[in-house]
Protein backbone atom coordinates (compact mmCIF):
# COMPACT_ATOMS: atom_id res chain seq x y z
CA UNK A 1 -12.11 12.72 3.81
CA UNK A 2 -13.52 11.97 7.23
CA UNK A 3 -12.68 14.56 10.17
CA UNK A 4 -12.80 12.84 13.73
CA UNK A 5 -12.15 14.68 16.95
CA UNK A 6 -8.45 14.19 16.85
CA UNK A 7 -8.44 15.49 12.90
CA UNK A 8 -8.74 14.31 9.77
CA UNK A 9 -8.31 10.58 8.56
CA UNK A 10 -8.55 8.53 5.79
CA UNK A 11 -10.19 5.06 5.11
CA UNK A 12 -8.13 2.84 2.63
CA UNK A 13 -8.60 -0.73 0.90
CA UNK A 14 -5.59 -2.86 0.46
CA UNK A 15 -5.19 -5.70 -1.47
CA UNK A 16 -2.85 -8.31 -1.24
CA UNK A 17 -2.24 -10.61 -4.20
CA UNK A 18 -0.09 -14.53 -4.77
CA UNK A 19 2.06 -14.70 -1.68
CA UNK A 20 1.57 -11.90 -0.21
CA UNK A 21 -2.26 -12.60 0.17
CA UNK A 22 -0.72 -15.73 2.15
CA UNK A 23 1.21 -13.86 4.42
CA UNK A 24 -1.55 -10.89 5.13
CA UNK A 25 -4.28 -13.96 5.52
CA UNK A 26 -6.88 -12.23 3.39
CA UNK A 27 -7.03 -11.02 -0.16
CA UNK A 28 -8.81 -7.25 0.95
CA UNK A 29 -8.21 -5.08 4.06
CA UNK A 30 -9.34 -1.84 5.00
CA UNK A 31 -7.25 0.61 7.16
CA UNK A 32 -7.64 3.93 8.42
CA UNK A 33 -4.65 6.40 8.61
CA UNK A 34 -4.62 10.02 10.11
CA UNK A 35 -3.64 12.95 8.42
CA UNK A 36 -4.49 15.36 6.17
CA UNK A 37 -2.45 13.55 3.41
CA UNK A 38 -1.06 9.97 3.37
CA UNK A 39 1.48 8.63 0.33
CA UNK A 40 2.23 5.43 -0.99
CA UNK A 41 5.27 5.36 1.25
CA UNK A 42 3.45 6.00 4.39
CA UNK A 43 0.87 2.84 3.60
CA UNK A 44 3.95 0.46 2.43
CA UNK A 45 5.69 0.91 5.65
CA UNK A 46 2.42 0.56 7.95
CA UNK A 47 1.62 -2.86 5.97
CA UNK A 48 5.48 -3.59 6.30
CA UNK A 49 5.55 -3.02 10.03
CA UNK A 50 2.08 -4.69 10.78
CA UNK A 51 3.04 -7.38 7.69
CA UNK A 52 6.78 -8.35 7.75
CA UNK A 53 6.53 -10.95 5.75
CA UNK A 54 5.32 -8.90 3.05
CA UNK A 55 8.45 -7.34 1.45
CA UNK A 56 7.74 -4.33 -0.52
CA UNK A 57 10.77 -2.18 -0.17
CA UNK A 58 13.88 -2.80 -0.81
CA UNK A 59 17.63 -2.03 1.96
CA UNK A 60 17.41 1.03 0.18
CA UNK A 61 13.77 2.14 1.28
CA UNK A 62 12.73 2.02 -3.09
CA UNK A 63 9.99 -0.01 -4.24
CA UNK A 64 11.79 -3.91 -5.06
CA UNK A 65 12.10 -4.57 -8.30
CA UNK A 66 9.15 -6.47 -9.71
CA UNK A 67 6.53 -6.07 -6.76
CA UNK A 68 3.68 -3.66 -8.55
CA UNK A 69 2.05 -0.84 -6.50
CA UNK A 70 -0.83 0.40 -7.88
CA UNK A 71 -3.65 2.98 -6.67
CA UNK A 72 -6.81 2.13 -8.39
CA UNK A 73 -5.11 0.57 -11.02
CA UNK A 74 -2.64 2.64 -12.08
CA UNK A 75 1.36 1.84 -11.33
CA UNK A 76 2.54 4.27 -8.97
CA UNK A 77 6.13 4.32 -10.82
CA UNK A 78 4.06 6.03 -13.53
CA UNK A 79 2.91 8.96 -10.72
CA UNK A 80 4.55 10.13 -8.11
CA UNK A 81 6.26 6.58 -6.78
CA UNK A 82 6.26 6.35 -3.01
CA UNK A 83 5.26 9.79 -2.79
CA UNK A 84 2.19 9.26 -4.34
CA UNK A 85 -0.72 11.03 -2.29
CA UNK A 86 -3.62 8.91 -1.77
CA UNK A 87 -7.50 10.02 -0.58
CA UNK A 88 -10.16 8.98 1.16
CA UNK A 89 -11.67 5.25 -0.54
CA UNK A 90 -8.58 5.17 -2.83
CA UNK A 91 -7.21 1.15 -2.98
CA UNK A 92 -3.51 0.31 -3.36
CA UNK A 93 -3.15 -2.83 -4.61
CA UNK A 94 0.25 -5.11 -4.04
CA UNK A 95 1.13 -7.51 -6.37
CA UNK A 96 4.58 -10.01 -4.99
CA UNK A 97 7.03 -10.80 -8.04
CA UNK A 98 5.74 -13.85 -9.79
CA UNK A 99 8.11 -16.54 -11.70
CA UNK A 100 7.42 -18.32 -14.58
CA UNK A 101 8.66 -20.31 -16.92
């Protein structure tokens, strides 16, 4: 993890997948947050806020059903959920619900 002169930060590489690559514009983004430790929940609401098309939450503040979270690769309902810590170069990866039929 990076320390500036206003303390530490983290960089992080989102990707956006199906519609929600639409609404973000781009496939892969990078973003830096500040802070010693960032969660899942912290980076969902910063894309939500800077993003509102892209819906991850749901009234509630819980991930929606179907939309996968993952940090590199793995499904953060099977870590810590939204409380998931992430580091420095770690990528959370969003994936919208998909129909088919």
């Amino acid at each position: 993890m990076a320390v500036g002169p206003h303390g530490s930060h983290m960089e992080l590489e989102l990707r956006f997948f199906a519609n929600f690559r639409d609404a973000v514009g781009q496939k892969t983004i990078h973003r830096e947050f500040e802070g010693e430790t960032v969660t899942v929940g912290e980076v969902v609401d910063a894309i939500e806020a800077e993003f509102p098309e892209v819906e991850i939450l749901d009234d509630e503040g819980a991930l929606r059903t179907f939309v996968r979270t993952l940090k590199n690769g793995r499904e953060v309902a099977h870590l810590e959920g939204l409380e998931t810590v992430l580091e420095d170069g770690d990528t959370v990866s969003i994936f919208p619900p998909v129909a088919g039929g």
